[in-house]
Protein backbone atom coordinates (compact mmCIF):
# COMPACT_ATOMS: atom_id res chain seq x y z
CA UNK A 1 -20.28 4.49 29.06
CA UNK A 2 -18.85 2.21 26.10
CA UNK A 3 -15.35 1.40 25.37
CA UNK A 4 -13.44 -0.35 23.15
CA UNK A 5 -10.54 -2.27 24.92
CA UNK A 6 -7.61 -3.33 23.40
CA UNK A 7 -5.08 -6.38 24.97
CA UNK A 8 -1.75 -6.91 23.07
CA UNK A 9 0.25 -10.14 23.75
CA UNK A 10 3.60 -9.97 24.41
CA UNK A 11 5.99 -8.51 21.63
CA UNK A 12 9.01 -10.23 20.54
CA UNK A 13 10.41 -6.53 20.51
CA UNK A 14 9.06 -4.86 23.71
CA UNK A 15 11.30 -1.61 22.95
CA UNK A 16 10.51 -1.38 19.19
CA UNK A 17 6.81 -2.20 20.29
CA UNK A 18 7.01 0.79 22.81
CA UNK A 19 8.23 3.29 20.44
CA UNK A 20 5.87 2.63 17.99
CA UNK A 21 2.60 2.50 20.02
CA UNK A 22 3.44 5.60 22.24
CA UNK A 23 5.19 7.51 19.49
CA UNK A 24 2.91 6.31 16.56
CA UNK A 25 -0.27 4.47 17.56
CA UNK A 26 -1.55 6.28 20.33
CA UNK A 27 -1.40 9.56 19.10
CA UNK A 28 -3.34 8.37 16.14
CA UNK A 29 -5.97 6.84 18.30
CA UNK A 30 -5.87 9.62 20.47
CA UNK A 31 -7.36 11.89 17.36
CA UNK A 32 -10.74 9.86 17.39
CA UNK A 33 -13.69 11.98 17.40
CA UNK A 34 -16.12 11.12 19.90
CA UNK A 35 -13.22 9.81 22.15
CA UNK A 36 -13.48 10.96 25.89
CA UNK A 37 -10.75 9.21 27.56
CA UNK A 38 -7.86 6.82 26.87
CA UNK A 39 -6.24 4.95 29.64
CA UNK A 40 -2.63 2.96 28.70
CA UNK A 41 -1.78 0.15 31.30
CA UNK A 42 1.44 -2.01 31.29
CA UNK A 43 0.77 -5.25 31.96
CA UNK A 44 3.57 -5.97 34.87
CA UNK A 45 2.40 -9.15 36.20
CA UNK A 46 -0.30 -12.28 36.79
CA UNK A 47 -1.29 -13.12 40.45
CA UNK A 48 -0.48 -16.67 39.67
CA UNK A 49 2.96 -15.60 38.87
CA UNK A 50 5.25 -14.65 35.87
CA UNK A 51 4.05 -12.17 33.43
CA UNK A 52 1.38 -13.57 32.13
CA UNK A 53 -1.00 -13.81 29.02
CA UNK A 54 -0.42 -9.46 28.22
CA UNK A 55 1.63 -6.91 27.61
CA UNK A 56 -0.65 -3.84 27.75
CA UNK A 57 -3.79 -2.92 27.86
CA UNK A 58 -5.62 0.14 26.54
CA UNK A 59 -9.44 1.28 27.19
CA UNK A 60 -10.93 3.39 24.79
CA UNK A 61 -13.84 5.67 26.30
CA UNK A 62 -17.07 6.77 24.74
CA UNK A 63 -20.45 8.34 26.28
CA UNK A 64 -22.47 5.95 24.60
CA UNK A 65 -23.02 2.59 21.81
CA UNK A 66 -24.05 5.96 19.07
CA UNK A 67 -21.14 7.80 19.70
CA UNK A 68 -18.81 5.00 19.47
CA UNK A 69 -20.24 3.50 16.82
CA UNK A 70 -19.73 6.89 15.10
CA UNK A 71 -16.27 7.42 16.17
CA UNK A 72 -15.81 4.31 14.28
CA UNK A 73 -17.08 5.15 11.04
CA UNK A 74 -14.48 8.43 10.99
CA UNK A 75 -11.01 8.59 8.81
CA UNK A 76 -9.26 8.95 12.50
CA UNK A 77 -10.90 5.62 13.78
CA UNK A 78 -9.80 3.53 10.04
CA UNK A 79 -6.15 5.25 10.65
CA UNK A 80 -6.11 3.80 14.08
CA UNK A 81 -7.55 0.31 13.32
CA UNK A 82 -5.26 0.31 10.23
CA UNK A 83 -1.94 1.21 12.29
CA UNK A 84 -2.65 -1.34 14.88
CA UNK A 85 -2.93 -4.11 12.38
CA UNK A 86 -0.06 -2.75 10.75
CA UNK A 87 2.17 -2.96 13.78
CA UNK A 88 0.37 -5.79 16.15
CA UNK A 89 -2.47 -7.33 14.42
CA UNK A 90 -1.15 -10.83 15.45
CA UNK A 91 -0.90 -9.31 18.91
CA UNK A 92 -4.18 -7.24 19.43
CA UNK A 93 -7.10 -8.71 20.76
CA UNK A 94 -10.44 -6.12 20.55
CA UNK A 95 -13.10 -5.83 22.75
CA UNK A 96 -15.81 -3.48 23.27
CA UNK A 97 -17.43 -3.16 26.66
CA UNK A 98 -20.50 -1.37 28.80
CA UNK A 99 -19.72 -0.03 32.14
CA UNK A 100 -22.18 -1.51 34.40
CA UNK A 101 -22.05 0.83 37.79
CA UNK A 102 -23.96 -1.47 40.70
């Protein structure tokens, strides 16, 4: 399993940040072909204290490096990427990932 994970830093607006991703941005990510799951996590904490580095986290789930890399090349993928830099691209930091399952 690949997937694409997304950290954003802490917004100067958390509640304009909020409306936007959960009202705008994730429903336009959600629309990805090829997608298979999409898991939102609030950041509420760091073990050493405070809030730390994030705000929230989101992990983007495909069956394997084809099908993401084809999710990627659709008009639903370019909305999404184009949306988040839009709204957070001095916030989002991208990732993609392999589940390893030891």
């Amino acid at each position: 399993m690949i997937k694409m994970i997304a950290l954003y830093k802490h917004p100067e607006n958390k509640e304009e940040f909020d409306k936007h991703y959960f009202e705008t941005h994730g429903p336009i990510t959600a629309k990805i072909p090829g997608l298979l799951k999409m898991e939102v996590t609030k950041i509420i904490g760091s073990p050493m204290g405070g809030e730390g580095k994030y705000y929230l986290m989101c992990e983007m789930f495909y069956e394997d490096m084809a099908s993401f890399k084809a999710a990627m090349k659709t008009d639903e993928a370019k909305a999404s990427g184009k949306d988040a830099m839009a709204f957070a691209g001095e916030l989002i930091t991208l990732m993609i990932g392999e589940e390893v399952n030891e």
